[in-house]
Protein backbone atom coordinates (compact mmCIF):
# COMPACT_ATOMS: atom_id res chain seq x y z
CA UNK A 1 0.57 -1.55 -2.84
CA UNK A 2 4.33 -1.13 -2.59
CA UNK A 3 6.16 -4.29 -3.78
CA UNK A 4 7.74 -4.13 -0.41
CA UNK A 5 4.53 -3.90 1.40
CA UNK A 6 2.53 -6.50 -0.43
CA UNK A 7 -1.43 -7.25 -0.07
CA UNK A 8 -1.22 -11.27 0.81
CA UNK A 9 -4.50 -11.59 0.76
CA UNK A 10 -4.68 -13.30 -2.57
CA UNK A 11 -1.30 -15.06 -2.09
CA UNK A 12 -2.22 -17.29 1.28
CA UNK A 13 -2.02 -20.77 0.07
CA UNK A 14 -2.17 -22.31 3.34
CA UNK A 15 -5.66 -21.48 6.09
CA UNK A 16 -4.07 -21.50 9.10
CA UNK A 17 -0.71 -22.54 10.81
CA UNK A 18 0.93 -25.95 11.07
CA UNK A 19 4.04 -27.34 12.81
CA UNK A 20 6.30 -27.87 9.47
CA UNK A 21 9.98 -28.76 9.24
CA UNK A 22 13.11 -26.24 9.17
CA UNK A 23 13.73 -25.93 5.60
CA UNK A 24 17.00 -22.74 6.23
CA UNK A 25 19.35 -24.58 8.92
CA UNK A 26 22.12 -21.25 8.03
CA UNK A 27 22.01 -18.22 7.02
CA UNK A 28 22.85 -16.01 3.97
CA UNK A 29 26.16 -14.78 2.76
CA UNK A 30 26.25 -11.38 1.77
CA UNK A 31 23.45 -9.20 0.11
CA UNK A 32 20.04 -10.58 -1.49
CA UNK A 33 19.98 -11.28 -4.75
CA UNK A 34 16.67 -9.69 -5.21
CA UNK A 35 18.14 -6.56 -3.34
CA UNK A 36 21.22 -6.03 -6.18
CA UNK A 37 22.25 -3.80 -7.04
CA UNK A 38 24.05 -2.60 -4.19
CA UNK A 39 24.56 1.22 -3.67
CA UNK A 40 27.94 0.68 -2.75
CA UNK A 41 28.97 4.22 -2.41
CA UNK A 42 26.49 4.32 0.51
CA UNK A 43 26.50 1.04 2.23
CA UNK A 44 26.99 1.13 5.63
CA UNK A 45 29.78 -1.26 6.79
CA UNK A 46 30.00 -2.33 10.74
CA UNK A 47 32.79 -4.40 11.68
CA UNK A 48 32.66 -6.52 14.71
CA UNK A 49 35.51 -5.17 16.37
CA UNK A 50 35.28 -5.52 20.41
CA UNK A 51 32.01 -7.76 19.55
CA UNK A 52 30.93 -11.32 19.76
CA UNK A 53 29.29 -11.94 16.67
CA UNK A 54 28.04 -14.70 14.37
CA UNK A 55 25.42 -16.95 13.50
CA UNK A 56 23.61 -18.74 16.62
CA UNK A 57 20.85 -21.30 16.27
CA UNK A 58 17.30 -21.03 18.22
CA UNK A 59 15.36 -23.47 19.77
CA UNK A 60 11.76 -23.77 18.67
CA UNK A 61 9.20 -27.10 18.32
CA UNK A 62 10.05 -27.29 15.35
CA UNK A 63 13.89 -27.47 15.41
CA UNK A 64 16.64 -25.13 15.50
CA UNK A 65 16.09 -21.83 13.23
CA UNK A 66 19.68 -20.05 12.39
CA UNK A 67 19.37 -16.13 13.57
CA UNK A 68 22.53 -13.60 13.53
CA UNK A 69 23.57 -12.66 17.23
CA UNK A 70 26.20 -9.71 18.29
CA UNK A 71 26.94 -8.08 21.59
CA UNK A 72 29.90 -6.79 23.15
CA UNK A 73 32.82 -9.22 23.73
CA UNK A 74 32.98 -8.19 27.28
CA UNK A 75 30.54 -7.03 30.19
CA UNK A 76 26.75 -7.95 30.22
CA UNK A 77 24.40 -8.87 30.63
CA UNK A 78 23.07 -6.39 27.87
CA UNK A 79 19.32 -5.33 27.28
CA UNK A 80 18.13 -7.49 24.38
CA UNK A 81 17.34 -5.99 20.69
CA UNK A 82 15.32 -8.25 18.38
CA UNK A 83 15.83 -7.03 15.27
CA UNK A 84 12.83 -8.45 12.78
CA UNK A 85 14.69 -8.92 8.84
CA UNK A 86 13.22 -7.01 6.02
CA UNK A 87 11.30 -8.60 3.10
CA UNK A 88 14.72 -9.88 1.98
CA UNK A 89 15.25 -12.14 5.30
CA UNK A 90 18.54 -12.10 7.13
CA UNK A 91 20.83 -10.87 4.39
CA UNK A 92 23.84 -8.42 5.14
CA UNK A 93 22.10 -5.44 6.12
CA UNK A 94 20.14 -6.60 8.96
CA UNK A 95 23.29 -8.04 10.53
CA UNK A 96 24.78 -5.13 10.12
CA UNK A 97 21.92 -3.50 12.00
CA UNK A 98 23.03 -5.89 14.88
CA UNK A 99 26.30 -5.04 15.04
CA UNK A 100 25.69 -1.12 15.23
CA UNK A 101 23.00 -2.08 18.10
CA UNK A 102 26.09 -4.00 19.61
CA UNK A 103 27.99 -1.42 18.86
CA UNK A 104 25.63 0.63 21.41
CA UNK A 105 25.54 -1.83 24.17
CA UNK A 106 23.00 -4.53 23.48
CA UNK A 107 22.50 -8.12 22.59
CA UNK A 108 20.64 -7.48 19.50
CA UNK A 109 19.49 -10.88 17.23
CA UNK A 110 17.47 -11.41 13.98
CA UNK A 111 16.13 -14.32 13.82
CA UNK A 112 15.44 -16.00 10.04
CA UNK A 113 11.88 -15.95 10.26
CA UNK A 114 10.96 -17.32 6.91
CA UNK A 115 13.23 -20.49 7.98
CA UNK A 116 10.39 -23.06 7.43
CA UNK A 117 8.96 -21.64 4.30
CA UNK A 118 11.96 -20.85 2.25
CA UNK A 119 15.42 -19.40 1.49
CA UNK A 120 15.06 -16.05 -0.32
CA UNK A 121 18.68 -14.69 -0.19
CA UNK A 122 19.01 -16.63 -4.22
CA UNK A 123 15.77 -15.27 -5.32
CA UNK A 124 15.63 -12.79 -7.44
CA UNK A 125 12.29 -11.85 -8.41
CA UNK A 126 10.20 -9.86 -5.72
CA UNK A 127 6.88 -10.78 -6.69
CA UNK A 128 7.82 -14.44 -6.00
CA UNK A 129 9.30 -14.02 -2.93
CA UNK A 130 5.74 -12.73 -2.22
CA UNK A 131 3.93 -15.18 -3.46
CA UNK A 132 6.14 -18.67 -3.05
CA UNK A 133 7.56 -17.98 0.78
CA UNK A 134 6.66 -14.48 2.68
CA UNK A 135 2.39 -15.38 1.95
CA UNK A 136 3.16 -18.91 3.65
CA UNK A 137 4.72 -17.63 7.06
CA UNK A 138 1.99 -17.19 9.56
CA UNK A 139 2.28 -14.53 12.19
CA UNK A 140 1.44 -16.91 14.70
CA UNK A 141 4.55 -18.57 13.73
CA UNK A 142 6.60 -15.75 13.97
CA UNK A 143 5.03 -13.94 16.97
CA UNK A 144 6.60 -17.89 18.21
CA UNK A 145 9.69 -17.64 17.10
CA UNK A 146 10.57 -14.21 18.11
CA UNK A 147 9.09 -15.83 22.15
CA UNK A 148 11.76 -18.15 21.25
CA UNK A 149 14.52 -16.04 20.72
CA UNK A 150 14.19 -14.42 23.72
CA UNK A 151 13.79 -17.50 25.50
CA UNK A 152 17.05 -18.47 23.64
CA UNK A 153 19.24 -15.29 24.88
CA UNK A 154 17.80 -15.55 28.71
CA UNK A 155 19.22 -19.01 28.53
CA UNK A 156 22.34 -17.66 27.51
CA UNK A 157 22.81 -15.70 30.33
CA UNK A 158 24.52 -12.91 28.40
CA UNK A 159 21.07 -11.06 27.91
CA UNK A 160 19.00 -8.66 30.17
CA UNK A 161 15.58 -9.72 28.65
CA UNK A 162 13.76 -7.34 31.53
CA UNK A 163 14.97 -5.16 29.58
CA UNK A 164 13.64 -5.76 26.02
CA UNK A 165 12.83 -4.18 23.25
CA UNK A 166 12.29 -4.96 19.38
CA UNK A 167 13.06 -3.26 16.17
CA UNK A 168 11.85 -4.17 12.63
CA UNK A 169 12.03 -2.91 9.00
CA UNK A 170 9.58 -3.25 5.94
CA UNK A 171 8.02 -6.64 6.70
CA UNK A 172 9.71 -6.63 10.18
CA UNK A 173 7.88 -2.91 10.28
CA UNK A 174 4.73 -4.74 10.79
CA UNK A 175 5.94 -7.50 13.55
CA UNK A 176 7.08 -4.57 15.84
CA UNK A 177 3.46 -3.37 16.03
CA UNK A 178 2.15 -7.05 16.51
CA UNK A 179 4.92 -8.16 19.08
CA UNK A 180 3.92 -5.10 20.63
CA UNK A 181 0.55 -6.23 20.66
CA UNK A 182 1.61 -9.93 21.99
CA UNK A 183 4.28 -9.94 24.44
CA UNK A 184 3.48 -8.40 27.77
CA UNK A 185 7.13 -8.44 28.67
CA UNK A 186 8.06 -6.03 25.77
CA UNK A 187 9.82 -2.42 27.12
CA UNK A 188 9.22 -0.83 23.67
CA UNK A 189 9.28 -1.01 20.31
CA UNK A 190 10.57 1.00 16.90
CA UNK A 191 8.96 0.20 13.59
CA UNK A 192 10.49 1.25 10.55
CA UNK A 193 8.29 1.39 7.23
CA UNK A 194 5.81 -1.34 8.33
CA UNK A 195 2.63 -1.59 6.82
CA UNK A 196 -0.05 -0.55 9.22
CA UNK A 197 -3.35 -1.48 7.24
CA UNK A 198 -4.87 -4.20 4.33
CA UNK A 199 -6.82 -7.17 3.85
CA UNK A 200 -6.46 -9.47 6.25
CA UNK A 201 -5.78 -13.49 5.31
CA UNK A 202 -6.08 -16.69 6.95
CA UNK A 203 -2.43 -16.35 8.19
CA UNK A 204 -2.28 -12.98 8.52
CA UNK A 205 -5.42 -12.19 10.13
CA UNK A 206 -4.91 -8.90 12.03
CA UNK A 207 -3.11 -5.43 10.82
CA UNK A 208 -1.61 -2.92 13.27
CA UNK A 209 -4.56 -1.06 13.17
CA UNK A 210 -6.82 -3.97 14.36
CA UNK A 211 -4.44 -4.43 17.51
CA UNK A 212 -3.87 -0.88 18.62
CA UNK A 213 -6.03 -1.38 21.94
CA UNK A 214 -4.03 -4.88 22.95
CA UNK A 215 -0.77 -2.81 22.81
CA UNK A 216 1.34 -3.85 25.74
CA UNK A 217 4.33 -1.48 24.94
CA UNK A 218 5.15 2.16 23.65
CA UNK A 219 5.91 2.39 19.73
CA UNK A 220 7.48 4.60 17.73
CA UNK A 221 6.92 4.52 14.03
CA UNK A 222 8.92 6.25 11.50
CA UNK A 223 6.98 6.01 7.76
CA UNK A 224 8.05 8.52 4.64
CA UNK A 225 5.88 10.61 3.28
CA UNK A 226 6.42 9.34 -0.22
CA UNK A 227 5.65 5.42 0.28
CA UNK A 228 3.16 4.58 -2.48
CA UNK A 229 2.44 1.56 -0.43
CA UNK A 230 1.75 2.78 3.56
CA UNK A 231 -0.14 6.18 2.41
CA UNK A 232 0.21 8.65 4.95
CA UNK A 233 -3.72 8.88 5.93
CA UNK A 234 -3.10 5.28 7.30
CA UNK A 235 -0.47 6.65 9.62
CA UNK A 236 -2.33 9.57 10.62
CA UNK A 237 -5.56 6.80 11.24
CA UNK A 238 -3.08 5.04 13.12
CA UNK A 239 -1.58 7.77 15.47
CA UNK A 240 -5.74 9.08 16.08
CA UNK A 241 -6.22 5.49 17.22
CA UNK A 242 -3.36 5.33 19.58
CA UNK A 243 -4.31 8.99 21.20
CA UNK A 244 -7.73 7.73 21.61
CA UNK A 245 -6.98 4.26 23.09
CA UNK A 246 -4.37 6.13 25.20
CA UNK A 247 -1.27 4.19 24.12
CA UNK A 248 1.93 5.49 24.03
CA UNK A 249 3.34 5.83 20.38
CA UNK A 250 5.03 8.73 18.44
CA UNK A 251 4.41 8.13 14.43
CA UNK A 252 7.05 10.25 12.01
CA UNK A 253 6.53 11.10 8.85
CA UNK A 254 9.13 12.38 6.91
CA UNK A 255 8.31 14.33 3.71
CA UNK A 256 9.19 13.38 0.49
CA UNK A 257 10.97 10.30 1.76
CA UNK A 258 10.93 6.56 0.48
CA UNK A 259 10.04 3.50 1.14
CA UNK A 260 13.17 1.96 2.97
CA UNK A 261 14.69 4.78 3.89
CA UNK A 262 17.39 3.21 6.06
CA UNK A 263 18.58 0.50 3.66
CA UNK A 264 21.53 2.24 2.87
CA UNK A 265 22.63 -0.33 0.41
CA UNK A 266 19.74 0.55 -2.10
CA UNK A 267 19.01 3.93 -3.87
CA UNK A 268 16.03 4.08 -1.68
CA UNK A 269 18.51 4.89 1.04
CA UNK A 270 17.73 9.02 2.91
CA UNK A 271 20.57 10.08 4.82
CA UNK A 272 19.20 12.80 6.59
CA UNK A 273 16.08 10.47 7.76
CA UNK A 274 17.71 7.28 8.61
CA UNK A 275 20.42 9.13 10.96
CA UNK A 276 17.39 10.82 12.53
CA UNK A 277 15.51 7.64 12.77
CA UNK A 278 18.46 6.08 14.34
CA UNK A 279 18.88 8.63 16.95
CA UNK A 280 15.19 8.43 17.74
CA UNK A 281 15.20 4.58 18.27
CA UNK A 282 18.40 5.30 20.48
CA UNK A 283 16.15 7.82 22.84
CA UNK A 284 12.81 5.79 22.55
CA UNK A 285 14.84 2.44 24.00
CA UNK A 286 16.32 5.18 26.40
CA UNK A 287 12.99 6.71 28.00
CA UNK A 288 11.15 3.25 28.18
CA UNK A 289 13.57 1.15 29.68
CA UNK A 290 15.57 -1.15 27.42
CA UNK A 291 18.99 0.92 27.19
């Protein structure tokens, strides 16, 4: 397994999901410590020029989580983007992901989905990010959360949630194909990098392979060839399953490429993939309704 992809299932402390207080009330500054060094020479900087951008804080029955919202200063209302955070949890990259969405003509959010299990923006050791916060979030909890960001950027008024569609990368990878799988509202989704197969746990209890016949919207995967921890028979396993359940989803492989290909602030980073990746999640949102 990938350190990015981890197997959970020895890592679950907790047997199923329970209402539990905010513990993150704001969100990171900058980079994650566990994601340094920076490859600055290829970071990808967005400015929020002609946007409305910050950090915005969502309802849920819990309490408020803190998520990082941009769309354009003017107009709307704009078809909604969730964008689900990496491993690393709303850190600079992923905002800057929802500023170039923005950028493009949507109300795209991230949501801190780890908010009641932990901060992980000071850790810097992988494995226990793993094992001390990202084992303890249940996706019932965040299948939740993500209901309640949408039900957070309808209120708003700004946001054309008819018209919705979710993007997610590494961990977030994942989400896409469960959202997918949970929200019958969804126009489409783009996973980037998410795992698509392991042991299941108490908290995580289904893989994107267990829910390909519940799909309620089209996917489009994009997975590199070289990822020691989503092998490319489990894509391949995947995209048979989707033919024969007769689901809509287009899974790319490209060769000799990376885990997190698109985090262009790590060494990981593939030009020539992530600016194809990015013009394919621009067409997919395009020919199922959410641009």
């Amino acid at each position: 397994m990938s350190i990015f992809e981890p197997d959970l299932r020895s890592l679950a402390g907790e047997t199923r999901p329970s209402r539990r207080a905010v513990m993150v009330t704001s969100l990171a500054t900058g980079f994650a410590l566990a994601a340094q060094p920076i490859a600055a020479q290829t970071a990808i900087a967005t400015d929020a020029n002609g946007l409305t951008a910050g950090q915005v804080k969502v309802p849920t029955q819990d309490g408020a989580i803190p998520a990082y919202r941009a769309m354009p200063a003017s107009g709307g209302p704009f078809p909604v983007v969730l964008v689900v955070q990496e491993i690393f949890g709303v850190h600079e990259h992923i905002k800057d992901v929802c500023r170039r969405l923005a950028k493009l003509g949507f109300y795209a959010v991230a949501p801190e989905l780890y908010a009641r299990q932990g901060d992980v923006s000071g850790m810097t050791d992988i494995q226990a990010i793993v094992r001390d916060v990202v084992a303890k979030v249940p996706d019932a909890q965040v299948l939740g959360d993500l209901d309640a960001t949408v039900a957070f950027a309808k209120e708003s008024g700004q946001a054309d949630t008819a018209r919705l569609g979710i993007t997610g990368f590494c961990w977030g990878g994942r989400i896409v194909w469960l959202y997918a799988a949970h929200n019958p509202a969804l126009k489409a989704g783009v996973a980037w990098y998410g795992r698509l197969a392991g042991a299941a746990t108490p908290l995580q209890p289904k893989n994107p392979l267990d829910l390909v016949t519940a799909l309620k919207a089209p996917v489009l995967g994009l997975y590199g060839g070289a990822d020691p921890g989503i092998p490319v028979s489990t894509v391949d396993q995947m995209r048979e399953a989707c033919r024969a359940a007769g689901k809509t989803c287009d899974l790319v492989v490209y060769p000799d490429t990376p885990h997190a290909f698109n985090a262009d602030y790590r060494p990981s980073y593939r030009p020539g993939p992530a600016r194809d990746g990015w013009q394919r999640l621009q067409a997919w949102f395009r020919q199922h309704g959410v641009a």
